[in-house]
C-alpha atoms as a PDB file:
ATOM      1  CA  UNK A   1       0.000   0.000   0.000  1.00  0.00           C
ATOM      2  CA  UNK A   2       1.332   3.733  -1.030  1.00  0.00           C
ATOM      3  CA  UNK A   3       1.581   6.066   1.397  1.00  0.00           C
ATOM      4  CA  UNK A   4      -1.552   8.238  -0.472  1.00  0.00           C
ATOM      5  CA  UNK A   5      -3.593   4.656   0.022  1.00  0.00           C
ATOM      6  CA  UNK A   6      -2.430   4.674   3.258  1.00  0.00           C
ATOM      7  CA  UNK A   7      -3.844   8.478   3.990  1.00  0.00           C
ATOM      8  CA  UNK A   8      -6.712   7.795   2.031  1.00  0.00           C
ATOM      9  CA  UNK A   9      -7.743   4.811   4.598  1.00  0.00           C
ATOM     10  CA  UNK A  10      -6.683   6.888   7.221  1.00  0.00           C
ATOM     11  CA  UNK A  11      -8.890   9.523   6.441  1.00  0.00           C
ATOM     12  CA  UNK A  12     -12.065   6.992   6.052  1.00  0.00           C
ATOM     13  CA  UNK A  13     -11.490   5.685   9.697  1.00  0.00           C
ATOM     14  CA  UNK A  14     -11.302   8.986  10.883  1.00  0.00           C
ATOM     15  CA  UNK A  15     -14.755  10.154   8.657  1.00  0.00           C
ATOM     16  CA  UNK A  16     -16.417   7.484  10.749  1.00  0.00           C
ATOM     17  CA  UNK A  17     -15.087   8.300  13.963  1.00  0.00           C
ATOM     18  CA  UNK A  18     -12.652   5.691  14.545  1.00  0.00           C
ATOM     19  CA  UNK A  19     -15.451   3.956  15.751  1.00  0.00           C
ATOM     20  CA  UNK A  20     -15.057   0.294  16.267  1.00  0.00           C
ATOM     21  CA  UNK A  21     -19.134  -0.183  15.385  1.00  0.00           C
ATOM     22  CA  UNK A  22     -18.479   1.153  12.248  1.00  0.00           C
ATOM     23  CA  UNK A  23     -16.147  -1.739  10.821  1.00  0.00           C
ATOM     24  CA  UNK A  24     -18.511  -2.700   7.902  1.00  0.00           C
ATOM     25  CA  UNK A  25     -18.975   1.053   7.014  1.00  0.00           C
ATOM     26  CA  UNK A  26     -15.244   1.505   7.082  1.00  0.00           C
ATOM     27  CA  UNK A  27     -14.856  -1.649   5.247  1.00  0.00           C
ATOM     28  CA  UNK A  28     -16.948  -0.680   2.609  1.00  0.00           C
ATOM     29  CA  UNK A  29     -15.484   2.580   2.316  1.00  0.00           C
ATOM     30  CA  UNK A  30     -12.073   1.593   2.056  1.00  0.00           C
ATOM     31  CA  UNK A  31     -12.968  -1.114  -0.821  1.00  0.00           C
ATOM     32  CA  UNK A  32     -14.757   1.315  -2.986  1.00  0.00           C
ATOM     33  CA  UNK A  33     -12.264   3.546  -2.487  1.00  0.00           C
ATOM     34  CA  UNK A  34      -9.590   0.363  -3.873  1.00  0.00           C
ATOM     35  CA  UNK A  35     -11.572  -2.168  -5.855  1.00  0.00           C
ATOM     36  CA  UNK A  36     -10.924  -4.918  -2.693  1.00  0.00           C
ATOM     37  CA  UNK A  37      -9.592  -4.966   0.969  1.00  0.00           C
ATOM     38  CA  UNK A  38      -5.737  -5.801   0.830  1.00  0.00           C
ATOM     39  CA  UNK A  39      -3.938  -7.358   3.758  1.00  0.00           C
ATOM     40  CA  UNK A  40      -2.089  -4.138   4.535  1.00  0.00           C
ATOM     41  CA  UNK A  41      -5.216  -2.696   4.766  1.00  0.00           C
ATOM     42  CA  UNK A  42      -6.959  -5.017   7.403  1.00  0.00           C
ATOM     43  CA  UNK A  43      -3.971  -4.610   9.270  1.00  0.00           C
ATOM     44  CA  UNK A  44      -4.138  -0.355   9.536  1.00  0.00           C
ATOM     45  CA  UNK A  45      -8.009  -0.585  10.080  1.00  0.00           C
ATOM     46  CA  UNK A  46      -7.299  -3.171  13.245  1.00  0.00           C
ATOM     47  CA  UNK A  47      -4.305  -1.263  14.678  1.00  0.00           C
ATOM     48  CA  UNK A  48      -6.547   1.717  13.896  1.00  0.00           C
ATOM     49  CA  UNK A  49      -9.640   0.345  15.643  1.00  0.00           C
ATOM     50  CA  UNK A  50      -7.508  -1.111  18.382  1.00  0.00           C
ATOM     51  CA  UNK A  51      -9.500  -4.266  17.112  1.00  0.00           C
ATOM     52  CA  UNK A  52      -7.833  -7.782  16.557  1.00  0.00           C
ATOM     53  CA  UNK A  53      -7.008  -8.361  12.864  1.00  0.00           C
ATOM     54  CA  UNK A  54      -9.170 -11.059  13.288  1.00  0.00           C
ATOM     55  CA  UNK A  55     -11.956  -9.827  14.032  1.00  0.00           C
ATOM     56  CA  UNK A  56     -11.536  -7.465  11.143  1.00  0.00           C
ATOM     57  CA  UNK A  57     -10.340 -10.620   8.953  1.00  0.00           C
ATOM     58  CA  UNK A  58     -13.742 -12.703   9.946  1.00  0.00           C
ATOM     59  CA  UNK A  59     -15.791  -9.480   9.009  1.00  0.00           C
ATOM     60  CA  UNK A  60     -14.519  -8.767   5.271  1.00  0.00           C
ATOM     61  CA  UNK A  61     -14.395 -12.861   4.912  1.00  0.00           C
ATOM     62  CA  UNK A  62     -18.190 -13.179   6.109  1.00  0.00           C
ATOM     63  CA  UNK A  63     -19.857 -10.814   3.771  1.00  0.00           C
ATOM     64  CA  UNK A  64     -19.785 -11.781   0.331  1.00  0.00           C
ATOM     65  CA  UNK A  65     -19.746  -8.511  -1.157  1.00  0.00           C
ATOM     66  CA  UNK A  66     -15.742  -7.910   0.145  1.00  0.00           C
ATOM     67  CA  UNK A  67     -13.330  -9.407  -1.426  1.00  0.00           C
ATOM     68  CA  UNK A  68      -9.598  -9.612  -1.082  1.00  0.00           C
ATOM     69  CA  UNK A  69      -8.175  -9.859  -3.986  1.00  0.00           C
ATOM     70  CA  UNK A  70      -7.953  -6.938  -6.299  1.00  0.00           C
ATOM     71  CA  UNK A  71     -10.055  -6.917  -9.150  1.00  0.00           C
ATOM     72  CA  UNK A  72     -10.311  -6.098 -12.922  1.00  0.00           C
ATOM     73  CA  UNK A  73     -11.426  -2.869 -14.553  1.00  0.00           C
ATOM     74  CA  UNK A  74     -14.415  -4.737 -15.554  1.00  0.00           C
ATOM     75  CA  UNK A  75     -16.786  -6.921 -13.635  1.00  0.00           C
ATOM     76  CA  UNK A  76     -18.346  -9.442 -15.150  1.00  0.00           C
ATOM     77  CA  UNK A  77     -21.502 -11.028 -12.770  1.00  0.00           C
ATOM     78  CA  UNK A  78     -23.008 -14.296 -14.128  1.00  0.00           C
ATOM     79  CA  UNK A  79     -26.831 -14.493 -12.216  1.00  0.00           C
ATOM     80  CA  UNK A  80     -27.153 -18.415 -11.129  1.00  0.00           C
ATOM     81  CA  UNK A  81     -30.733 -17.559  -9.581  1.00  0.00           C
ATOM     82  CA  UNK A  82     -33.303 -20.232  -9.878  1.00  0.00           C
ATOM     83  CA  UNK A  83     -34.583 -18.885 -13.470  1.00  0.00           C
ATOM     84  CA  UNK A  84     -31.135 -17.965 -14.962  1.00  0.00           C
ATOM     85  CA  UNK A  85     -30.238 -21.776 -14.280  1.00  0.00           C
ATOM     86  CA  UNK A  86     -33.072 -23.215 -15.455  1.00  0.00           C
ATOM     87  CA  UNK A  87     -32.786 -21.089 -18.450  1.00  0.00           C
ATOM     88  CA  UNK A  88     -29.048 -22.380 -18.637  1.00  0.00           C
ATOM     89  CA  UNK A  89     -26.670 -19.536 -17.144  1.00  0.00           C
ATOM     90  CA  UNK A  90     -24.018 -22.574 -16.139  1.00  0.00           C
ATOM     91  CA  UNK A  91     -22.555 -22.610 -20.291  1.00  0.00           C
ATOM     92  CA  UNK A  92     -22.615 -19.026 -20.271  1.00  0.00           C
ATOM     93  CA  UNK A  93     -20.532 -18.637 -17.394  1.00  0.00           C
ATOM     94  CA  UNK A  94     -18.509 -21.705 -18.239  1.00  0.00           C
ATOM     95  CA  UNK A  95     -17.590 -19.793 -21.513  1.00  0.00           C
ATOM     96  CA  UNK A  96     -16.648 -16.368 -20.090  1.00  0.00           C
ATOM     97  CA  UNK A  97     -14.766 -18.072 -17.775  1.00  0.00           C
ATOM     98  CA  UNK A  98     -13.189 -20.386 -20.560  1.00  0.00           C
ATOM     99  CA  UNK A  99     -12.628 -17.143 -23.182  1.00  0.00           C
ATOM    100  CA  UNK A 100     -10.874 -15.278 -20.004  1.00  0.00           C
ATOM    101  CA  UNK A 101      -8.314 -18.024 -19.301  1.00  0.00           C
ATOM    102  CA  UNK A 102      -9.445 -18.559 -15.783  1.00  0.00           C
ATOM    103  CA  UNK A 103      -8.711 -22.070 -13.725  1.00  0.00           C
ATOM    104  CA  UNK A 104      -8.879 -22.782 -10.292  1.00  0.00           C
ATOM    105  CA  UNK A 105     -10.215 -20.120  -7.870  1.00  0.00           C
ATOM    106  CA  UNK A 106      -8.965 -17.307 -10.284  1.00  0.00           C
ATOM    107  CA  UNK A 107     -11.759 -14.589 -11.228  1.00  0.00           C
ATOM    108  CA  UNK A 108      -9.219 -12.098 -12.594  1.00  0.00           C
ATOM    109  CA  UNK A 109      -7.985 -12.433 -16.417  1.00  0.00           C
ATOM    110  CA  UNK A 110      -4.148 -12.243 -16.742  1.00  0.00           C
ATOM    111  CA  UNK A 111      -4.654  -9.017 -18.516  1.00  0.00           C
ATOM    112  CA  UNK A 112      -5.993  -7.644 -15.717  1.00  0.00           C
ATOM    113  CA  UNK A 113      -9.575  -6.614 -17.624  1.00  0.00           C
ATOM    114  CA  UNK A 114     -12.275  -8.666 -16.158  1.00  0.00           C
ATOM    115  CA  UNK A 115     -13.186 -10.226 -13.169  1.00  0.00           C
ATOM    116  CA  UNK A 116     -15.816 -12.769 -13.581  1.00  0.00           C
ATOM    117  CA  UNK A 117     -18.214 -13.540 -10.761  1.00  0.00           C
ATOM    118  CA  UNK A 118     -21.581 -15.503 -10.141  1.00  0.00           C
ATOM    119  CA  UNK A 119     -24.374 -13.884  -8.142  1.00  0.00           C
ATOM    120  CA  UNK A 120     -27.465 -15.784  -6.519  1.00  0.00           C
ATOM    121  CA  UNK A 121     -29.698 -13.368  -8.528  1.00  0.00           C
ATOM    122  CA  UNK A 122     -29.582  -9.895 -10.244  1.00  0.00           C
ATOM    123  CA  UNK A 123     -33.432  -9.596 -10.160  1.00  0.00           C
ATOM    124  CA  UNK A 124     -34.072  -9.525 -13.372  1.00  0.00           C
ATOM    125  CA  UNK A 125     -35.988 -13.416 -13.374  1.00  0.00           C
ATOM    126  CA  UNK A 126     -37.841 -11.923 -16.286  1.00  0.00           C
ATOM    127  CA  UNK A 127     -34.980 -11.479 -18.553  1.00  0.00           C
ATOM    128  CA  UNK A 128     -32.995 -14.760 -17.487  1.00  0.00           C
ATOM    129  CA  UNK A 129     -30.622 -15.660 -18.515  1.00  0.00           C
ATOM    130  CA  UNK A 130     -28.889 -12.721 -17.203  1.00  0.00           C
ATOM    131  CA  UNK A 131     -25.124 -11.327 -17.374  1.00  0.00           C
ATOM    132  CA  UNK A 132     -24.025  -8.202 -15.629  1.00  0.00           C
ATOM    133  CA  UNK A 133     -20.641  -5.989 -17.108  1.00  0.00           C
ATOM    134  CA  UNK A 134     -20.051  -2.997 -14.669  1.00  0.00           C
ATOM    135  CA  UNK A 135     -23.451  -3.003 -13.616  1.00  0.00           C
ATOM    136  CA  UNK A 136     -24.877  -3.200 -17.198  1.00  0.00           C
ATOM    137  CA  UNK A 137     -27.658  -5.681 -17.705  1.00  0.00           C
ATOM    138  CA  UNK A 138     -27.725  -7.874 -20.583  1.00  0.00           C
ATOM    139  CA  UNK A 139     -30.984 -10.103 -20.704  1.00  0.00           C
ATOM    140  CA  UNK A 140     -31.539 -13.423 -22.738  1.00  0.00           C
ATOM    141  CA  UNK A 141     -27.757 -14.315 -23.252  1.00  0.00           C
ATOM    142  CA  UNK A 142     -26.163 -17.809 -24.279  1.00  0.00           C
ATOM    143  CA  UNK A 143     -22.513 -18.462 -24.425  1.00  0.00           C
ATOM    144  CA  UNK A 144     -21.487 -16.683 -27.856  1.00  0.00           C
ATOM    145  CA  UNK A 145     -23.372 -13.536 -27.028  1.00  0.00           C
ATOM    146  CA  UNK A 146     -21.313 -13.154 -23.745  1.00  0.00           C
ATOM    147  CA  UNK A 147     -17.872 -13.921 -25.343  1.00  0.00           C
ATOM    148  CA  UNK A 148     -18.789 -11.284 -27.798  1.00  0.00           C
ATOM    149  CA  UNK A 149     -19.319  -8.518 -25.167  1.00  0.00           C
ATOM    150  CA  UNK A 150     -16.116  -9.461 -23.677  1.00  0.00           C
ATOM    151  CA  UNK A 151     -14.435  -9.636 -26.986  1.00  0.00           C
ATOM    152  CA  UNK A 152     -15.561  -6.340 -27.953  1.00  0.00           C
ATOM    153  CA  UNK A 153     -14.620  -4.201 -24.619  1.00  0.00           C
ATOM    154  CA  UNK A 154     -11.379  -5.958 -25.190  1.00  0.00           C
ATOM    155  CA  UNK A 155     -11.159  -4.478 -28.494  1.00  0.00           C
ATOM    156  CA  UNK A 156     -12.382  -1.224 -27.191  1.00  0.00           C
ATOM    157  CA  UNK A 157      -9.317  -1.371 -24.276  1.00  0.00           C
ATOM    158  CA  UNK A 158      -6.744  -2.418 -26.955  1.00  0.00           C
ATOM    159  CA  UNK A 159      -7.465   0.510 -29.214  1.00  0.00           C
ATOM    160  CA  UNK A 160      -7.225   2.923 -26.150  1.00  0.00           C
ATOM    161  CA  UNK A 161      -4.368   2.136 -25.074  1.00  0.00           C
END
């Protein structure tokens, strides 16, 4: 962690009072503010906090919305809610996370561009199945339609840079 990511967490802790009771809010904070929760991060918000790192550890590992791994410029969300399945999400996320190179436990392409995810649901049952790309809904998608999305904000990334 820089020292301006260190300030900037500093600064969030003291926004909510350096209030122990405010973990998740801090939490939260400090992950929009950096995409995820790194280690050195945990660590200033318990020293902080005067809280033990585990505590802060079982927090950001209980709720599924932290994570702590950095993440790519893009999110991709595959909904595995009762209708998306039925409606066959599993092949659509089998080939975003085929087309990204993923294996294992890895949700973040090589390149650094997408992270993919699955969500229980993304309400929007009427639409299944359903594919989210920062927040973007796309409705009534199948495998080839979701490589193509990928394929064409990689485009759009390789031309900008």
């Amino acid at each position: 962690m820089n020292e301006a990511q260190c300030a900037r967490t500093m600064q969030i802790i003291d926004t909510h009072g350096r209030d122990p009771a405010a973990l998740i809010a801090i939490l939260q904070d400090v992950q929009a503010e950096n995409s995820y929760l790194s280690q050195e991060n945990l660590e200033l918000i318990a020293k902080e906090l005067n809280v033990a790192i585990s505590k802060v550890y079982g927090v950001a590992t209980f709720f599924e919305n932290f994570s702590l791994e950095a993440k790519g410029k893009h999110l991709v969300k595959v909904c595995n809610g009762t209708a998306c399945h039925v409606r066959k999400s599993q092949p659509i996320y089998d080939a975003v996370h085929a087309y990204l190179g993923l294996s294992g436990k890895r949700k973040t392409s090589d390149d650094g561009l997408f992270t993919l995810e699955t969500v229980a649901c993304l309400g929007a049952c009427g639409l299944a199945p359903v594919m989210t790309i920062d927040g973007e809904v796309h409705a009534k998608m199948d495998p080839d339609r979701a490589v193509a999305l990928l394929e064409e904000i990689r485009a759009k990334e390789g031309s900008a840079q």
